[in-house]
Structure formats: structure tokens, C-alpha cells
C-alpha atoms as a PDB file:
ATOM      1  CA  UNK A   1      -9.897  -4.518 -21.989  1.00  0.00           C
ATOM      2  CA  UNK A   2      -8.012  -3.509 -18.919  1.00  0.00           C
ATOM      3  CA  UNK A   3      -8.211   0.365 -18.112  1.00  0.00           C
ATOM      4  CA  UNK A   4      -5.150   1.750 -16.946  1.00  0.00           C
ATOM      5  CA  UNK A   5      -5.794   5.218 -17.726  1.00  0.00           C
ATOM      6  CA  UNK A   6      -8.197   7.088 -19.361  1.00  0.00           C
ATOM      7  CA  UNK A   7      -6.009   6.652 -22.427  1.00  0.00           C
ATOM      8  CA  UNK A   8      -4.222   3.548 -21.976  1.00  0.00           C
ATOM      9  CA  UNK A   9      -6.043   0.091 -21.410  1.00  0.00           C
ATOM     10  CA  UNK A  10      -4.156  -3.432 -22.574  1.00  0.00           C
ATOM     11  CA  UNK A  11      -5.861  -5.538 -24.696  1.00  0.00           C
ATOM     12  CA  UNK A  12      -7.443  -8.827 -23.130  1.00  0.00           C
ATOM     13  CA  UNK A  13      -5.535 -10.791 -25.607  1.00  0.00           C
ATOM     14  CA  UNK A  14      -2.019  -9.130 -24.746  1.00  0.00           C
ATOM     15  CA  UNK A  15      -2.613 -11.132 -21.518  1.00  0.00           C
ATOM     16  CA  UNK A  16      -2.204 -14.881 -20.720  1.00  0.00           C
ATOM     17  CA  UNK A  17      -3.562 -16.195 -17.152  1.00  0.00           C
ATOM     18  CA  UNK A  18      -2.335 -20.162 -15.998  1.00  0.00           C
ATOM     19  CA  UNK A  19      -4.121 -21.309 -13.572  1.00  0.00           C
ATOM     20  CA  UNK A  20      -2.353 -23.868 -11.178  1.00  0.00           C
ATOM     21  CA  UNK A  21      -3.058 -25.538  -7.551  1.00  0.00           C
ATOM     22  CA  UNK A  22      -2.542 -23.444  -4.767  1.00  0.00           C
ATOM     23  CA  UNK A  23      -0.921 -24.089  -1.545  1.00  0.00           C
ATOM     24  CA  UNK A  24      -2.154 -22.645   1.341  1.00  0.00           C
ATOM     25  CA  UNK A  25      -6.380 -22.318   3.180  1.00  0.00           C
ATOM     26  CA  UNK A  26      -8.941 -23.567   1.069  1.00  0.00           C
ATOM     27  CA  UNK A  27      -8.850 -27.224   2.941  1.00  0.00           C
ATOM     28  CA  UNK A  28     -10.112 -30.605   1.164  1.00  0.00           C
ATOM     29  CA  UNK A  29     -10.782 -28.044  -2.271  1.00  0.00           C
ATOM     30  CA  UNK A  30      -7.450 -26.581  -2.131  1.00  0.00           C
ATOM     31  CA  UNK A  31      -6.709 -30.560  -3.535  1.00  0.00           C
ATOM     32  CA  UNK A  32      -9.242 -30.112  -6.616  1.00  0.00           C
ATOM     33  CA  UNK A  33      -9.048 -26.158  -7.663  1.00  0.00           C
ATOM     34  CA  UNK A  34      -6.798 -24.373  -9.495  1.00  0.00           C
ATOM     35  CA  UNK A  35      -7.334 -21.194  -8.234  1.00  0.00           C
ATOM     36  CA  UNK A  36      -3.662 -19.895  -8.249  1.00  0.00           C
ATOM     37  CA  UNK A  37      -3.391 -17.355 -11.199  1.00  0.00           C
ATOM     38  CA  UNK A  38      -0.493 -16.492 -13.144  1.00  0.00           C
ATOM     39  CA  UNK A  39      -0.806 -14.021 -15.263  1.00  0.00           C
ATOM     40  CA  UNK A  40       2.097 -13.021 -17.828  1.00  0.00           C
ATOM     41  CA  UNK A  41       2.165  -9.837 -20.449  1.00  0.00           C
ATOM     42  CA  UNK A  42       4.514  -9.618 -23.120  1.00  0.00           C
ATOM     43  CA  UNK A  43       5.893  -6.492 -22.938  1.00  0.00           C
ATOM     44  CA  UNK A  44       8.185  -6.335 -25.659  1.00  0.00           C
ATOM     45  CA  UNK A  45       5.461  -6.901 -28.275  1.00  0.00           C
ATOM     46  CA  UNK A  46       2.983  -4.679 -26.578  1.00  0.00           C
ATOM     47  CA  UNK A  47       0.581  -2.411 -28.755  1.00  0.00           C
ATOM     48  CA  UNK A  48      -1.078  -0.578 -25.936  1.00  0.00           C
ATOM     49  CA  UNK A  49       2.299   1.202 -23.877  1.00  0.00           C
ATOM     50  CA  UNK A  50       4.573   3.679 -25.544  1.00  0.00           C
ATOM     51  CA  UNK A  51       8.201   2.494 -25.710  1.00  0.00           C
ATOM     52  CA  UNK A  52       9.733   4.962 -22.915  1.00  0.00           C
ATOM     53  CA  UNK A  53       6.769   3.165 -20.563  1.00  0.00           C
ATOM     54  CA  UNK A  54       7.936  -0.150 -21.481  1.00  0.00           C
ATOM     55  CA  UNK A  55      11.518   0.514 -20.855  1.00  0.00           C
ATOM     56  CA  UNK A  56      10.560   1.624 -17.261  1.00  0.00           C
ATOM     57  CA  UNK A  57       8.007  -0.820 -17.119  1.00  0.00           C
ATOM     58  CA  UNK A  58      10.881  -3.580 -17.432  1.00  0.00           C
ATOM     59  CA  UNK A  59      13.386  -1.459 -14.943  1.00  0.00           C
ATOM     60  CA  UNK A  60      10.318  -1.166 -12.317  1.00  0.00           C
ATOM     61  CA  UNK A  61       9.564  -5.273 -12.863  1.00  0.00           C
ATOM     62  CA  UNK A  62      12.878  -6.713 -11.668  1.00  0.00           C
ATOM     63  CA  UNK A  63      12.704 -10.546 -11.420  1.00  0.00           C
ATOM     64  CA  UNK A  64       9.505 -10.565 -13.083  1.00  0.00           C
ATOM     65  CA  UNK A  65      10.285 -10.161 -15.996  1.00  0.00           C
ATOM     66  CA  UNK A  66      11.289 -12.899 -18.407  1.00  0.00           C
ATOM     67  CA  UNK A  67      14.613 -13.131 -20.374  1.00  0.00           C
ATOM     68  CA  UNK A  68      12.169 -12.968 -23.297  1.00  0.00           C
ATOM     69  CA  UNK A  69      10.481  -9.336 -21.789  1.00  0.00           C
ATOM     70  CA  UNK A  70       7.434 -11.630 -20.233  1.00  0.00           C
ATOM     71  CA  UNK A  71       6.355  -9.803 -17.188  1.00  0.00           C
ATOM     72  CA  UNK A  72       4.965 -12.370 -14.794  1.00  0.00           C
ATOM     73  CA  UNK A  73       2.820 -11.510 -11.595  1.00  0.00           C
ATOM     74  CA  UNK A  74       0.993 -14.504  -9.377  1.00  0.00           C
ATOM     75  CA  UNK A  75      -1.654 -14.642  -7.176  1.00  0.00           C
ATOM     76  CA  UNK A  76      -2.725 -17.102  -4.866  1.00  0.00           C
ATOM     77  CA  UNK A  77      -3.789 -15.522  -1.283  1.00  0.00           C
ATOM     78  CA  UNK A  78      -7.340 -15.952  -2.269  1.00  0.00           C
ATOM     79  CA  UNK A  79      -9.125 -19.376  -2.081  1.00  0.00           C
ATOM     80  CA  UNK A  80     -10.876 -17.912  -4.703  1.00  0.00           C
ATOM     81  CA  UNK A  81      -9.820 -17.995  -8.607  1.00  0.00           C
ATOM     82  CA  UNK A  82     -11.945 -15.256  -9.886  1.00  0.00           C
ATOM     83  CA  UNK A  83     -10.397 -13.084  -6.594  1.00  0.00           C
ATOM     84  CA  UNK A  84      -7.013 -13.935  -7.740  1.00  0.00           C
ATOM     85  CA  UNK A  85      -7.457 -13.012 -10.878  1.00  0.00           C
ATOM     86  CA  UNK A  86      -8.691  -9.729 -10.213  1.00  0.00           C
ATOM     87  CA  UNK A  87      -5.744  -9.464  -7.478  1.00  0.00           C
ATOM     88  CA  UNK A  88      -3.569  -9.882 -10.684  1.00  0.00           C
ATOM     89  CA  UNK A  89      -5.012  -8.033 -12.481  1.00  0.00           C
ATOM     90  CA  UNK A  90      -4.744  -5.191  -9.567  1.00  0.00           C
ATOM     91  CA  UNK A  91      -1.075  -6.020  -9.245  1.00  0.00           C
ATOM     92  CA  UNK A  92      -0.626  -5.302 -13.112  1.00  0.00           C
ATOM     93  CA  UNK A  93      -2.312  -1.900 -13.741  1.00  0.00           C
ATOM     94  CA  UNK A  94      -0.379  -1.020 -10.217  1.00  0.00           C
ATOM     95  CA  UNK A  95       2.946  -1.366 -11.869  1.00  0.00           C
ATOM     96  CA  UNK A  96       1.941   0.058 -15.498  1.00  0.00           C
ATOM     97  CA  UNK A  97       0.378   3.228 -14.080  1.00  0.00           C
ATOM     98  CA  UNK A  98       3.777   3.708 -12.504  1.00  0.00           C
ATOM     99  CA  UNK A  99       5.782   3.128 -15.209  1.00  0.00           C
ATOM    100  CA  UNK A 100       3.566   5.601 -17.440  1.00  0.00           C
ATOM    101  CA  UNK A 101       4.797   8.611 -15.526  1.00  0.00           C
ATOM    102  CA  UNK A 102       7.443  10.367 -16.347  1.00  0.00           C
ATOM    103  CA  UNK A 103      10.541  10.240 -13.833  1.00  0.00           C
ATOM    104  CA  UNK A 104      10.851  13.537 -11.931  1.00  0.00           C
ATOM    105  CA  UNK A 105      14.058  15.383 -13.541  1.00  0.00           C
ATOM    106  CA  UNK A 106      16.691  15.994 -10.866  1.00  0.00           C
ATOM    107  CA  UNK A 107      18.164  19.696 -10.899  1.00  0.00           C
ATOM    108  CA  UNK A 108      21.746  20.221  -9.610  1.00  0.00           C
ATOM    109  CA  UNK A 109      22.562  22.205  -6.125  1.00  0.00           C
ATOM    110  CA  UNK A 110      24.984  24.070  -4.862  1.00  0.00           C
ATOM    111  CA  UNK A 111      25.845  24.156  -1.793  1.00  0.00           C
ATOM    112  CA  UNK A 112      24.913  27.176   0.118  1.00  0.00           C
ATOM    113  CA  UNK A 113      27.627  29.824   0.513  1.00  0.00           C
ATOM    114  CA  UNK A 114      27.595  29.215   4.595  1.00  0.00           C
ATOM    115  CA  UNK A 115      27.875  25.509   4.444  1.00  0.00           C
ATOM    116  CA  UNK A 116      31.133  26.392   1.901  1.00  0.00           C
ATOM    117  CA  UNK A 117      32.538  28.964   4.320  1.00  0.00           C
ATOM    118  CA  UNK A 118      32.213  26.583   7.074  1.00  0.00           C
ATOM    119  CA  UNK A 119      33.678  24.013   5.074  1.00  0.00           C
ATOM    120  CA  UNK A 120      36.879  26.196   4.402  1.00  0.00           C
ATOM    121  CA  UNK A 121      37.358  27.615   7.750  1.00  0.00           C
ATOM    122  CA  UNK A 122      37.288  23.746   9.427  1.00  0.00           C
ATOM    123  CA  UNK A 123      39.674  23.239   6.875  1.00  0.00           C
ATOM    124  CA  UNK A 124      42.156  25.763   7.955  1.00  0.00           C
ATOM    125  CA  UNK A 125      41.842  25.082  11.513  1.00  0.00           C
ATOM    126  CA  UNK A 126      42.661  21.960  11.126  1.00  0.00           C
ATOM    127  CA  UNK A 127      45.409  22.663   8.667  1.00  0.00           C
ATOM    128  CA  UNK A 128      46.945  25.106  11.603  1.00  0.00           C
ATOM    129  CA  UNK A 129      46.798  22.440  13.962  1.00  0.00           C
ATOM    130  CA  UNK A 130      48.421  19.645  11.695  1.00  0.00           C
ATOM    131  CA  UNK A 131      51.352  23.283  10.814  1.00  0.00           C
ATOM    132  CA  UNK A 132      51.420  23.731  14.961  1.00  0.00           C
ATOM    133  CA  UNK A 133      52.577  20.392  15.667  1.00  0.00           C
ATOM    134  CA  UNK A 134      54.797  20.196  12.634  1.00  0.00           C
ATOM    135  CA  UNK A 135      56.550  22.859  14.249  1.00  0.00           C
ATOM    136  CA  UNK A 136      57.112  21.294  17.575  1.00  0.00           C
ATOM    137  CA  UNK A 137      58.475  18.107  15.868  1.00  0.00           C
ATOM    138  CA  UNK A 138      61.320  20.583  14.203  1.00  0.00           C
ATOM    139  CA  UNK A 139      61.993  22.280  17.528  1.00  0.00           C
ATOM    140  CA  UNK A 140      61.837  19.404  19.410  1.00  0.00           C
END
């Protein structure tokens, strides 16, 4: 069981970890070791979120997530495959906890009734130029 929250934790068998070579440090073992971790959650057919978390939990994943609503995060920096599994693991609850909250509702402004009187008064200066030199051209 993965904690999330205090209410929400995913089930250890929502969650599917591949473990493949690694490039990088680890030196003649980096040859023998899988200790790169994959780990993928279905979130489509997820027990433990609530639907509106899932829908921002597949906004917030980007590329990610699978065609088939697979979200996939891997871990390799560690030479270590119990490090990168926990690094996973890290990455995972990261990204759930911030789908779970609620986006912030955004309240219309007005502008204040200075910035709209400056507004209107550049407006008519510059309208009096553009009239002054209209008025030359006739003349002239």
C-alpha cells in the first residue's frame, strides 16, 4: 500500500514495476543488474483516486501517460534498484498528491476606475492629435 494521503493510498497491485539495465555509473555491475525501474499505474481502471483526480492526474502527466491511460514514470539515477524504486515510487505520490487538490477557482477583475480613466484620456489625446493633423492635410 502506497500512502498518498491520510485517505488515499494505491493498492500495491494497481502498480507494475519492469526492471531493465541501466546506462550510466555502476561500472563492470551496471553489465549484470537491472536496476532501472519502470514503474506504470493504470489510471483509467484505478480503485483508489476519485474520477475528477484522475482527469487531472492525466492533464498533469503529459507524455507519460499511455494512449491506453498507463501513467509511466522511470528511474535509473541510482546504481541501486531498491533506491530506484523508492525514487519511483517518490515521483508517483509527487504527481497524485497534486492532482488530488482541487484547482484554485479564478474570480474575474475589473480594472480599476484610474487605470480606465487613464485609458480613455490617452485615447483622446491621441485621437486629437490624429483630428490636428487631419486638419492641416485639408488646409494644406
Amino acid at each position: 500500500m502506497i500512502e498518498i494521503t491520510p485517505s488515499v493510498q494505491i493498492d500495491d497491485q494497481e502498480i507494475e514495476y519492469i526492471y531493465a539495465r541501466s546506462p550510466g555509473p555502476g561500472g563492470q555491475n551496471v553489465n549484470k543488474v537491472s536496476s532501472a525501474v519502470q514503474l506504470r499505474f493504470n489510471v483509467q481502471d484505478s480503485f483508489s483516486l476519485p474520477e475528477e483526480a484522475k482527469k487531472r492526474l492525466v492533464r498533469l502527466a503529459g507524455k507519460r501517460m499511455t494512449s491506453g491511460g498507463i501513467l509511466i514514470i522511470e528511474a535509473r539515477q541510482y546504481r541501486s534498484q531498491e533506491q530506484n524504486r523508492q525514487a519511483a515510487q517518490e515521483r508517483l505520490k509527487r504527481i497524485v498528491r497534486q492532482a488530488l487538490e482541487p484547482p484554485k477557482p479564478r474570480y474575474k477583475t475589473k480594472p480599476t476606475r484610474a487605470s480606465v480613466i487613464r485609458r480613455l484620456e490617452s485615447k483622446q489625446k491621441r485621437g486629437e492629435i490624429k483630428r490636428l493633423r487631419r486638419d492641416k492635410e485639408i488646409v494644406g
